[in-house]
C-alpha atoms as a PDB file:
ATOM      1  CA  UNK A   1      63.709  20.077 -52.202  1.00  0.00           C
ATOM      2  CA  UNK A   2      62.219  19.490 -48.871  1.00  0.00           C
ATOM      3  CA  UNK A   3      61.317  22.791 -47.418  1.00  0.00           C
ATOM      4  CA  UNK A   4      61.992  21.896 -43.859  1.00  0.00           C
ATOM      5  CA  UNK A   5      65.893  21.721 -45.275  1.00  0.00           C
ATOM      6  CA  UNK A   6      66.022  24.205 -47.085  1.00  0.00           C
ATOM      7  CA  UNK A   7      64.928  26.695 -44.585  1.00  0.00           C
ATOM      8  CA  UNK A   8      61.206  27.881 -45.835  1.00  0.00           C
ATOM      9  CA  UNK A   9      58.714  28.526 -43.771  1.00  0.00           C
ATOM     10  CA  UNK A  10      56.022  26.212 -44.700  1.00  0.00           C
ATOM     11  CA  UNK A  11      52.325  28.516 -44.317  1.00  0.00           C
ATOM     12  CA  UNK A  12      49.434  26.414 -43.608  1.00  0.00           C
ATOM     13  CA  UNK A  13      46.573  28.990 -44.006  1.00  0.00           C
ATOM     14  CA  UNK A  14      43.600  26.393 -42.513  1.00  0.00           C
ATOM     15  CA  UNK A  15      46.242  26.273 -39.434  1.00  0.00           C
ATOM     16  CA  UNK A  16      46.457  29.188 -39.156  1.00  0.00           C
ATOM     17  CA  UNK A  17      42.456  30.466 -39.316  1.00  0.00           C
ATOM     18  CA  UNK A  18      42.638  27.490 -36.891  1.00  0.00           C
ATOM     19  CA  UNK A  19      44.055  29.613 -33.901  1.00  0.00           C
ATOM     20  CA  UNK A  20      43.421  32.820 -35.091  1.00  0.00           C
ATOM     21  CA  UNK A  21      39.806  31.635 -34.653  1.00  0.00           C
ATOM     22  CA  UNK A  22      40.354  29.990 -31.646  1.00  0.00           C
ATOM     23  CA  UNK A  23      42.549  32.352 -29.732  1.00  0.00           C
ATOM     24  CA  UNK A  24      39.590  34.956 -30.785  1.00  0.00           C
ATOM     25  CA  UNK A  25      37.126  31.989 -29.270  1.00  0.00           C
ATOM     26  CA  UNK A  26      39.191  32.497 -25.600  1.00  0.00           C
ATOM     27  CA  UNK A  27      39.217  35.947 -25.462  1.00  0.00           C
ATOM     28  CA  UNK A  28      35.541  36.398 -26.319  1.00  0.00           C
ATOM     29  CA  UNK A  29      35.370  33.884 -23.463  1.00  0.00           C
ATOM     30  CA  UNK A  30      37.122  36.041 -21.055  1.00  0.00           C
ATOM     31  CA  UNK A  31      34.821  38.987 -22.123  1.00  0.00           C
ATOM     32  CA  UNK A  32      31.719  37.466 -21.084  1.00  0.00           C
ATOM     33  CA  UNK A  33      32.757  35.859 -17.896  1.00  0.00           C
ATOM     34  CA  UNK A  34      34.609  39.253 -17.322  1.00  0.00           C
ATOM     35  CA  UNK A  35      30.693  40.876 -17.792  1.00  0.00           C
ATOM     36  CA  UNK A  36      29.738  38.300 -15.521  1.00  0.00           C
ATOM     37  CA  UNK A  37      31.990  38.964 -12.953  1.00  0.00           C
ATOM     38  CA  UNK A  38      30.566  43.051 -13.152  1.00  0.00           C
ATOM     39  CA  UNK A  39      27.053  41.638 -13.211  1.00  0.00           C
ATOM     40  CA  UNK A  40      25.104  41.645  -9.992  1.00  0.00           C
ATOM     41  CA  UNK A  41      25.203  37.856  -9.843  1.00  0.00           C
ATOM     42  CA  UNK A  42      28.672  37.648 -10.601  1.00  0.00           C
ATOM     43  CA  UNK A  43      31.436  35.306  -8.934  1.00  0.00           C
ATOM     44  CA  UNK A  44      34.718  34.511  -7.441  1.00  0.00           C
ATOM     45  CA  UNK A  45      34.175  31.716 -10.236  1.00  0.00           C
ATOM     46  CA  UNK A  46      33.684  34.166 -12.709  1.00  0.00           C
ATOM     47  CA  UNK A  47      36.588  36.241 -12.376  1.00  0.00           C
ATOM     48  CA  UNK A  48      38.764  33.385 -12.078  1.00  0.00           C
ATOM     49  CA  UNK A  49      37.437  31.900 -15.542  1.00  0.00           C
ATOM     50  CA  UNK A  50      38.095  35.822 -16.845  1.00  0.00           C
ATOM     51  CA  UNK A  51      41.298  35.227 -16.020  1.00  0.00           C
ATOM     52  CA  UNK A  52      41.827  31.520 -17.374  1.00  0.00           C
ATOM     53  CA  UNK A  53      40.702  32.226 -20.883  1.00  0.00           C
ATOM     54  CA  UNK A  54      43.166  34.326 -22.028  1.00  0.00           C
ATOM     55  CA  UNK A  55      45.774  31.867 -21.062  1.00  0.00           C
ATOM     56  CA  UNK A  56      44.468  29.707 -22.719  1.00  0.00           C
ATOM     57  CA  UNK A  57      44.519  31.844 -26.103  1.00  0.00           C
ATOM     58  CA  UNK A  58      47.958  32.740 -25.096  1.00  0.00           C
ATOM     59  CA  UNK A  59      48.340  28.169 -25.088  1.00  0.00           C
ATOM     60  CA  UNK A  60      46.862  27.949 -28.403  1.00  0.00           C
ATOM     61  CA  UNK A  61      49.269  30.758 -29.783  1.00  0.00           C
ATOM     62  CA  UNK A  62      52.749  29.363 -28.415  1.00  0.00           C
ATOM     63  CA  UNK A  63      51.430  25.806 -29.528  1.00  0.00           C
ATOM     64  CA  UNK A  64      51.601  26.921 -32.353  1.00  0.00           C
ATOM     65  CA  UNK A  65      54.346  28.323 -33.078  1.00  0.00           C
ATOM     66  CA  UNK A  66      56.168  25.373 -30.763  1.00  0.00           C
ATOM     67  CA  UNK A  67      55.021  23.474 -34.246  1.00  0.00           C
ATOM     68  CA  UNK A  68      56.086  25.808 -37.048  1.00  0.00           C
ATOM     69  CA  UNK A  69      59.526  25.687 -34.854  1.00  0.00           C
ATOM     70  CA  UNK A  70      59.786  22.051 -34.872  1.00  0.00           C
ATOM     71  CA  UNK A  71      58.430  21.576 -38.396  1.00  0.00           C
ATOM     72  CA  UNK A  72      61.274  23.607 -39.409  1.00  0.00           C
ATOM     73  CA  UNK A  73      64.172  23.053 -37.218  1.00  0.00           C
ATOM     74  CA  UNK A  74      65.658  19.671 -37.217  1.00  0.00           C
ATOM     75  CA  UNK A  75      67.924  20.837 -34.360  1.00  0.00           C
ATOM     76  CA  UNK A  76      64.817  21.396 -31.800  1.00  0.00           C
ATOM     77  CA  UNK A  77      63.871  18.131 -32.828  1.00  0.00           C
ATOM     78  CA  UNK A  78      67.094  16.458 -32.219  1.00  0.00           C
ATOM     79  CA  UNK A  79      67.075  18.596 -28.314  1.00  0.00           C
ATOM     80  CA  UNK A  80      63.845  16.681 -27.435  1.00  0.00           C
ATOM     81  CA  UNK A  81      64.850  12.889 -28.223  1.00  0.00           C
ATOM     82  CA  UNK A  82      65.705  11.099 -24.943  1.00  0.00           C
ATOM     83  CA  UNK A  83      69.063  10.630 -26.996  1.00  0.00           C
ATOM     84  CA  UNK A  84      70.450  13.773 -26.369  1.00  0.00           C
ATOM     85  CA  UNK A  85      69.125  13.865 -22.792  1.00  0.00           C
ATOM     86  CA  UNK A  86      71.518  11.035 -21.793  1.00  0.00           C
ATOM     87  CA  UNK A  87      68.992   8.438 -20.684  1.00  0.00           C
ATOM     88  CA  UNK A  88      70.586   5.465 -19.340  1.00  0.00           C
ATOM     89  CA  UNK A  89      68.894   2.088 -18.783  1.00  0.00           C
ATOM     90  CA  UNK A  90      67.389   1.669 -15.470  1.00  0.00           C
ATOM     91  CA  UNK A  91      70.016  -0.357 -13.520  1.00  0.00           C
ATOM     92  CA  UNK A  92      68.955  -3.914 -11.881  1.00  0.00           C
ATOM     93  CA  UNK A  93      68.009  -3.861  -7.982  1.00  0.00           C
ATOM     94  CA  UNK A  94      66.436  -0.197  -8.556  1.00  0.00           C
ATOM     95  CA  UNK A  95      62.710  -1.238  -9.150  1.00  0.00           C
ATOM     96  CA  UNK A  96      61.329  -4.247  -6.812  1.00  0.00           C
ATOM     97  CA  UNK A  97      60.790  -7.519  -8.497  1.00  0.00           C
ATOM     98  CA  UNK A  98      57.925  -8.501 -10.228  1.00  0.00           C
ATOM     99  CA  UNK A  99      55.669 -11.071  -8.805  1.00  0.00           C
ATOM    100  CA  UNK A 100      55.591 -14.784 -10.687  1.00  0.00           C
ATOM    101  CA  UNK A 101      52.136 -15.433 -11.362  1.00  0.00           C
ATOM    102  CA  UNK A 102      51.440 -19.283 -12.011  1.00  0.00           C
ATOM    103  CA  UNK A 103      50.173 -19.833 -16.201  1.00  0.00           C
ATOM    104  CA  UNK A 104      46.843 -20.179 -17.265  1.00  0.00           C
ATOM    105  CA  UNK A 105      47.684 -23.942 -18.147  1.00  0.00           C
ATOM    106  CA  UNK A 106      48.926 -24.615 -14.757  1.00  0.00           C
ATOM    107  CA  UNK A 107      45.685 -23.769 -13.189  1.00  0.00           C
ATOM    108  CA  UNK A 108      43.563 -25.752 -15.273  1.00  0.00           C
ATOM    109  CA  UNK A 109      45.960 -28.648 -14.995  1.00  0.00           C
ATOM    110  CA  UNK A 110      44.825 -30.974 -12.385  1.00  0.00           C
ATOM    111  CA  UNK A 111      46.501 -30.894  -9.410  1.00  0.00           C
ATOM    112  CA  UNK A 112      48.547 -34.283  -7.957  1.00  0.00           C
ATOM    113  CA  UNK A 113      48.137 -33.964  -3.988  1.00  0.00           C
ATOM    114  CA  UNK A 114      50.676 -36.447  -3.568  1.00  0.00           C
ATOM    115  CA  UNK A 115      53.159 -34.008  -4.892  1.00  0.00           C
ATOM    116  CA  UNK A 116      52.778 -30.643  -3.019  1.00  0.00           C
ATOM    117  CA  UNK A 117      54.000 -31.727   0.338  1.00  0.00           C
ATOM    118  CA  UNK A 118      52.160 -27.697   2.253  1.00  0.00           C
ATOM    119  CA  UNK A 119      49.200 -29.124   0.179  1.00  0.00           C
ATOM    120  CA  UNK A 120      49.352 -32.678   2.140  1.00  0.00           C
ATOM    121  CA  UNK A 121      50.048 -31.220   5.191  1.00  0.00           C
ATOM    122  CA  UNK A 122      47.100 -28.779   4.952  1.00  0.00           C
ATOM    123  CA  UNK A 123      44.822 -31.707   4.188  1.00  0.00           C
ATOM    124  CA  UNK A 124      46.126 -33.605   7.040  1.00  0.00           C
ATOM    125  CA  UNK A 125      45.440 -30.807   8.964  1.00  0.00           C
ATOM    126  CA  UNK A 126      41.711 -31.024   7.796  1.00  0.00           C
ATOM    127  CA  UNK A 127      40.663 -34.062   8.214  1.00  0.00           C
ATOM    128  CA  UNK A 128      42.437 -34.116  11.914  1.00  0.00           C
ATOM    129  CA  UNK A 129      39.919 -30.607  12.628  1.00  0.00           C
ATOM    130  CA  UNK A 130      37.077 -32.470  10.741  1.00  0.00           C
ATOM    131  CA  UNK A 131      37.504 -35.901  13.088  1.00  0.00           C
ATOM    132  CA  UNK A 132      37.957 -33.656  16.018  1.00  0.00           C
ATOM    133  CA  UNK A 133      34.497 -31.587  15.387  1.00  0.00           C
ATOM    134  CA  UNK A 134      32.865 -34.996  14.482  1.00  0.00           C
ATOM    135  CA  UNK A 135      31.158 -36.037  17.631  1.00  0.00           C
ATOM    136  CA  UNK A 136      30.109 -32.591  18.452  1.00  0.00           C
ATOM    137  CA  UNK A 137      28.065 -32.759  14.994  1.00  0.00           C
ATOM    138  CA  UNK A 138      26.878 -36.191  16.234  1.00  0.00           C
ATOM    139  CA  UNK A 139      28.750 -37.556  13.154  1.00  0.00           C
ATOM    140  CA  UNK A 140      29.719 -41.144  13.526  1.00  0.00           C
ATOM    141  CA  UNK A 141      31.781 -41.593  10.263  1.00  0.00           C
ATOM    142  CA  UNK A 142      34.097 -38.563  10.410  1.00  0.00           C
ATOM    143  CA  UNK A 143      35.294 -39.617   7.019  1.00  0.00           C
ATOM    144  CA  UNK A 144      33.778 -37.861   3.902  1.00  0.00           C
ATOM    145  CA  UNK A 145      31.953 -40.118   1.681  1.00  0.00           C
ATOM    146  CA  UNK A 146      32.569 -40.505  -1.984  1.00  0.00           C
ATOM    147  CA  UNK A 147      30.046 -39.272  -4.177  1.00  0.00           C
END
């Protein structure tokens, strides 16, 4: 039988040695910045790491036991799914629309100017500026040349 189900507490000595040894880590820590702080070169900094490490013990400690809860409760599990939260599916007009961005075969795809009527009417608009600006560059052929 599984011992989750039937209500055993599974003991993971490694684990355990794991924070035992690191919950002993943070404390020692907060010792020496604690000596630190009482030194004569001693910080602000120092007292506020004095203070951090044994939270941080005190982290390692409830993380674990958050696991050995969760290993052996399936009812904790089943309180964190989204499931039992009620999410919902986001509803449509919440969230803006996502841009269309043209395919990676349409831009390599050569383009027919004859069929993009802004695209003709920007060119028109070019060569009218370029046969305007034509006699100030002392251009006699405003009309590009072929190459």
């Amino acid at each position: 039988m599984d011992s989750a189900r039937s209500g055993r507490t599974r003991h993971r000595p490694a684990l355990i040695v794991l924070v035992v040894v690191a919950a002993a880590a943070c404390l020692a820590l907060a010792w020496w910045q604690w000596s630190r702080y009482e030194s004569a070169s001693g910080t602000a900094q120092n007292l506020g790491y004095a203070l951090q490490w044994p939270a941080f013990a005190a982290a390692v400690v409830y993380a674990y036991r958050r696991f050995v809860v969760l290993e052996n409760d399936a009812g904790e599990v089943e309180k964190l799914s989204p499931r039992s939260k009620g999410a919902v599916e986001i509803p449509d007009g919440i969230l803006p629309e996502r841009q269309s961005l043209p395919s990676a075969e349409s831009l390599i795809a050569p383009i027919d100017p004859g069929a993009d009527a802004g695209l003709r009417e920007y060119n028109r608009y070019l060569a009218e500026l370029n046969r305007a600006d034509a006699p100030r560059r002392g251009v006699d052929d405003p009309e590009p040349t072929s190459r």
